[in-house]
C-alpha atoms as a PDB file:
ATOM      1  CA  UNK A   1      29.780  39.619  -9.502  1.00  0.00           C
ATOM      2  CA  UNK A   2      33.808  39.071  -8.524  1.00  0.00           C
ATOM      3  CA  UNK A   3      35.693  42.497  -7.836  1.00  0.00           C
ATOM      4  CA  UNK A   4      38.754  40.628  -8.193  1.00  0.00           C
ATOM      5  CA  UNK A   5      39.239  43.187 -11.901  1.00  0.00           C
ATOM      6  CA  UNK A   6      36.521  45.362 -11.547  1.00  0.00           C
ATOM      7  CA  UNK A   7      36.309  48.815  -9.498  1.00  0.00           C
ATOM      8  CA  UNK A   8      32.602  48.397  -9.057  1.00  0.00           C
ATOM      9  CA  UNK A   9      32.933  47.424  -5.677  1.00  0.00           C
ATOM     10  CA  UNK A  10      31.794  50.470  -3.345  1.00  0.00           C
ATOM     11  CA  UNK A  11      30.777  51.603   0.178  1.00  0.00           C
ATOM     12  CA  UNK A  12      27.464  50.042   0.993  1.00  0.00           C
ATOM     13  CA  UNK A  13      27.475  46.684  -0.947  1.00  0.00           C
ATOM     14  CA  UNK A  14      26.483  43.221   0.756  1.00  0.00           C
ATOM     15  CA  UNK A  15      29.317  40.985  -0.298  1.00  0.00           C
ATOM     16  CA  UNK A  16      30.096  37.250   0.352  1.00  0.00           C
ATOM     17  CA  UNK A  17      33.826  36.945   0.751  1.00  0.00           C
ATOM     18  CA  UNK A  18      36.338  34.766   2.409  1.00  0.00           C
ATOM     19  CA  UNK A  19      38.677  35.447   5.189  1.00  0.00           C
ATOM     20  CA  UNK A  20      41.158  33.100   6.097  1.00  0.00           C
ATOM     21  CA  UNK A  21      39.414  30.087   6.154  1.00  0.00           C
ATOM     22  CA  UNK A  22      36.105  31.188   6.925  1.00  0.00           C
ATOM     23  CA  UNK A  23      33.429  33.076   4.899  1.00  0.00           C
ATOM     24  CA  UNK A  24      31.591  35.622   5.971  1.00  0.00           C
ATOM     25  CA  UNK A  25      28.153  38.151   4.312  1.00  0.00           C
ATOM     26  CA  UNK A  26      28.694  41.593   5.011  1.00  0.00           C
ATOM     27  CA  UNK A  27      28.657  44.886   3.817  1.00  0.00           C
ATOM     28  CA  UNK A  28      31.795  46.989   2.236  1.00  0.00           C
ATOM     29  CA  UNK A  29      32.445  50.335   4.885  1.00  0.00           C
ATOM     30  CA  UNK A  30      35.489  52.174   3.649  1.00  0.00           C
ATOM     31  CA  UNK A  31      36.562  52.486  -0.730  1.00  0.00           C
ATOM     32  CA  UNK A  32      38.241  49.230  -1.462  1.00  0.00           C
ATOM     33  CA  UNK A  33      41.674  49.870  -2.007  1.00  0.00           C
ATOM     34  CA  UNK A  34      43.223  47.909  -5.738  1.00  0.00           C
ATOM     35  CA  UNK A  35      43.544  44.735  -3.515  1.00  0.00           C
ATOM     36  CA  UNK A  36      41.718  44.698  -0.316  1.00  0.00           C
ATOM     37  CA  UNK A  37      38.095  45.876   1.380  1.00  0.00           C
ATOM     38  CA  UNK A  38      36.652  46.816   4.825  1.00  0.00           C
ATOM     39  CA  UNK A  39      34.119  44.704   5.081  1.00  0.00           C
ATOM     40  CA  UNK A  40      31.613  44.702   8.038  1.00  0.00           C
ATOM     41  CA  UNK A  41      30.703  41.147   9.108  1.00  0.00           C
ATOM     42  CA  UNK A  42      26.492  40.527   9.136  1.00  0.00           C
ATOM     43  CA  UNK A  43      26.850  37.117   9.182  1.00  0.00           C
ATOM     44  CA  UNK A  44      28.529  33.472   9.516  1.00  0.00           C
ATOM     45  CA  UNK A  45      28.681  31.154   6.409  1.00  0.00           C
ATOM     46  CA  UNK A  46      31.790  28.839   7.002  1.00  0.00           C
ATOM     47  CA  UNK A  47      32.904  28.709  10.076  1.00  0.00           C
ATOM     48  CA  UNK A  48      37.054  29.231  10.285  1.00  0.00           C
ATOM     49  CA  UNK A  49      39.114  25.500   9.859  1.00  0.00           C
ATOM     50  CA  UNK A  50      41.256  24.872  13.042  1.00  0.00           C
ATOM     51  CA  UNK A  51      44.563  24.018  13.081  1.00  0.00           C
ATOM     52  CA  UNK A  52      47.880  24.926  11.723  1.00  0.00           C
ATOM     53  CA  UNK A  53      46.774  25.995   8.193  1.00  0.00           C
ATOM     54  CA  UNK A  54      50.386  25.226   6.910  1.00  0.00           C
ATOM     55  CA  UNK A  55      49.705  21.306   7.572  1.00  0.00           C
ATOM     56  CA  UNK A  56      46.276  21.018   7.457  1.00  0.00           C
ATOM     57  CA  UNK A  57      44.474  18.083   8.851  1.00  0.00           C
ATOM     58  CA  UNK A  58      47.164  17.199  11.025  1.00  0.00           C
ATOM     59  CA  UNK A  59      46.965  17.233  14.764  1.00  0.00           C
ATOM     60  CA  UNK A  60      50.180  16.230  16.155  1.00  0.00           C
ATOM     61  CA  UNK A  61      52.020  19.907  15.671  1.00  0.00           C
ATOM     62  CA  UNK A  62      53.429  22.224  17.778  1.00  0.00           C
ATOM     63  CA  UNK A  63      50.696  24.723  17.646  1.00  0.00           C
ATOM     64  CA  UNK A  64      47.510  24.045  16.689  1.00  0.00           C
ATOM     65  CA  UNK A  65      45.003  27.181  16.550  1.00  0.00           C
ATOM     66  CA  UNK A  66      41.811  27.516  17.570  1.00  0.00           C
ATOM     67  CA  UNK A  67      39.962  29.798  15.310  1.00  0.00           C
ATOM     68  CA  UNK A  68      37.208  32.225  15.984  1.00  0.00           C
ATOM     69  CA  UNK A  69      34.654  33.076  13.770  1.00  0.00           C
ATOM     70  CA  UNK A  70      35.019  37.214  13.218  1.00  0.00           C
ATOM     71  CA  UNK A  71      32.523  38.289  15.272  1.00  0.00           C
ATOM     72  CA  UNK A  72      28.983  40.124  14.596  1.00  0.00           C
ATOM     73  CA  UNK A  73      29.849  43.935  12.964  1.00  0.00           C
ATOM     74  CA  UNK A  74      33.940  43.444  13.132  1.00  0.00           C
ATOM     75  CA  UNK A  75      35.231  45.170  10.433  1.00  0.00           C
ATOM     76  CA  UNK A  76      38.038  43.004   8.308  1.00  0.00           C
ATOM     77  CA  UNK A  77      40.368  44.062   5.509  1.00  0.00           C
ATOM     78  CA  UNK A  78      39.493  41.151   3.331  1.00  0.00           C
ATOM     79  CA  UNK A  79      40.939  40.565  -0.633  1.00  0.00           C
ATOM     80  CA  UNK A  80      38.782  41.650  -3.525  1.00  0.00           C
ATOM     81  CA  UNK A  81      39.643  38.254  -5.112  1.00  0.00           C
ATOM     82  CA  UNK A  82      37.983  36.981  -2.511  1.00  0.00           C
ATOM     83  CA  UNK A  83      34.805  38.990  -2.628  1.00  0.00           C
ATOM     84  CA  UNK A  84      31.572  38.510  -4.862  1.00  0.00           C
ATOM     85  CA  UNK A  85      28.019  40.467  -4.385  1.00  0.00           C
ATOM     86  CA  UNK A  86      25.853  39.222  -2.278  1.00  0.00           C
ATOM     87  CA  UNK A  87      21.907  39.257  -3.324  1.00  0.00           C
ATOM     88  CA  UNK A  88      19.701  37.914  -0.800  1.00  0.00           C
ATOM     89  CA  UNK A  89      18.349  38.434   2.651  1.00  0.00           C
ATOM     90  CA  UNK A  90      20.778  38.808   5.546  1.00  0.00           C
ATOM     91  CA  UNK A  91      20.558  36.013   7.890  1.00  0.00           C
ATOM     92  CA  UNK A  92      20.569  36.717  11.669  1.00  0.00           C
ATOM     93  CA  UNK A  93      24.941  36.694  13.087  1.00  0.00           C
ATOM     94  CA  UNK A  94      23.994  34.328  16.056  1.00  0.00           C
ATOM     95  CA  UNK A  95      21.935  31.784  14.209  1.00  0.00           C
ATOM     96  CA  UNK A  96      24.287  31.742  11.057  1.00  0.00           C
ATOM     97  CA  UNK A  97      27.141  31.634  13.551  1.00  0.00           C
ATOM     98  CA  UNK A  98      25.482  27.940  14.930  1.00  0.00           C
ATOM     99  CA  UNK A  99      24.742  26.757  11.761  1.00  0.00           C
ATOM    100  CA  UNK A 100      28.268  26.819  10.304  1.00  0.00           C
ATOM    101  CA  UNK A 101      29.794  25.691  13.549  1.00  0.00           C
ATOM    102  CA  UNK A 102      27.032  22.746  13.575  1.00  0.00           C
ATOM    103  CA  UNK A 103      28.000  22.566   9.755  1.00  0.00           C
ATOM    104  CA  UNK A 104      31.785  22.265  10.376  1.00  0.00           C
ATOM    105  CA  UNK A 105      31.238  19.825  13.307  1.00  0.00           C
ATOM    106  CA  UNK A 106      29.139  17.789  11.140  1.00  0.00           C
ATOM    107  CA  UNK A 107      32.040  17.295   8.519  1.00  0.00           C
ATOM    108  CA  UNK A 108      34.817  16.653  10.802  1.00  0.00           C
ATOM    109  CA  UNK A 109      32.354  13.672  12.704  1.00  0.00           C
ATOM    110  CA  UNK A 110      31.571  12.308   8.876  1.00  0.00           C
ATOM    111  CA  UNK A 111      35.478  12.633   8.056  1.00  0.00           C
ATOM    112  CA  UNK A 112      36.056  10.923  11.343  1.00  0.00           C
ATOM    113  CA  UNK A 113      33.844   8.448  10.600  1.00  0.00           C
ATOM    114  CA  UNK A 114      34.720   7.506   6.879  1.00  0.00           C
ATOM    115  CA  UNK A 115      38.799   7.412   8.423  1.00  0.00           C
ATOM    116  CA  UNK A 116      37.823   4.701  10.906  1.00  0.00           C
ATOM    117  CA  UNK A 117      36.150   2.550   8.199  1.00  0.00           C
ATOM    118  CA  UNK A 118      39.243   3.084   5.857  1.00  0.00           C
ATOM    119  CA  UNK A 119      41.567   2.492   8.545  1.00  0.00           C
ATOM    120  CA  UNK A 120      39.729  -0.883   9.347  1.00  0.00           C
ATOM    121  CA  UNK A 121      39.355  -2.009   5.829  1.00  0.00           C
ATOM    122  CA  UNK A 122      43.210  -1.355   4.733  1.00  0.00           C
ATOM    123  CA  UNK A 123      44.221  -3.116   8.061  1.00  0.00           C
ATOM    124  CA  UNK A 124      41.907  -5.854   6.502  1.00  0.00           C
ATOM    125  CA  UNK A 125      43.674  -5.409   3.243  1.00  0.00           C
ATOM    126  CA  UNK A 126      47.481  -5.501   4.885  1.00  0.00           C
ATOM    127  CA  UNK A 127      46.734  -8.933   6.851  1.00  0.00           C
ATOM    128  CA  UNK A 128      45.587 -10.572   3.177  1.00  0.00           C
ATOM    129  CA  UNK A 129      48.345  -9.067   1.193  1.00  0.00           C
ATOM    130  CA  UNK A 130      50.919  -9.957   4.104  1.00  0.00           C
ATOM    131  CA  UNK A 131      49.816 -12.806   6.522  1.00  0.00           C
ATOM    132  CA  UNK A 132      52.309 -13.973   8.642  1.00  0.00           C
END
């Protein structure tokens, strides 16, 4: 269920919702307000992006951030678009916390990967399009 139009969303749910970058299960704590909810982080599903979110994927700027994971039982104001019900067991913070880090990680080494094959093959491709 999405709350993003619906005022069923109330103290006590488990939710899955995104913050930032990152996405988090936890459990509503105060009355959502028309546009935002206190929710309680239980656990870790995406780990946060780094970087300056405003260029993504781009490391030569003049501040790139390092971003934390919220952290286990911080309490975030997090939008209702953003929030569906969460049905399921509750993994455990510090183990969830690993496994989207090792998750991220993994991704950034595969995207690493597949740019120095592409960068090799189109450096193949420019020296037969162009030979000197």
């Amino acid at each position: 269920m999405n709350y993003r139009n619906e005022s069923t969303a109330s103290v006590g749910d488990l939710v899955i919702a995104t913050y930032k970058t990152g996405e988090y299960i936890g459990r509503i704590v105060e009355p959502p307000s028309n546009i935002k909810a206190a929710v309680q982080v239980l656990a870790v599903v995406k780990h946060p992006s780094q970087g300056d979110l405003h260029n993504p994927q781009q490391g030569d700027v003049p501040f790139f951030h390092q971003r934390r994971a919220l952290a286990f039982q911080e309490i975030a104001l997090m939008p209702l678009s953003s929030i569906h019900a969460y049905h399921g067991n509750v993994p455990d913070y510090t183990l969830s916390l690993q496994q989207a880090l090792e998750r991220e990680l993994n991704m950034l080494h595969q995207t690493e990967e597949w740019a120095r094959r592409s960068i090799a093959e189109l450096e193949e491709l420019h020296r037969e399009y162009f030979p000197q």
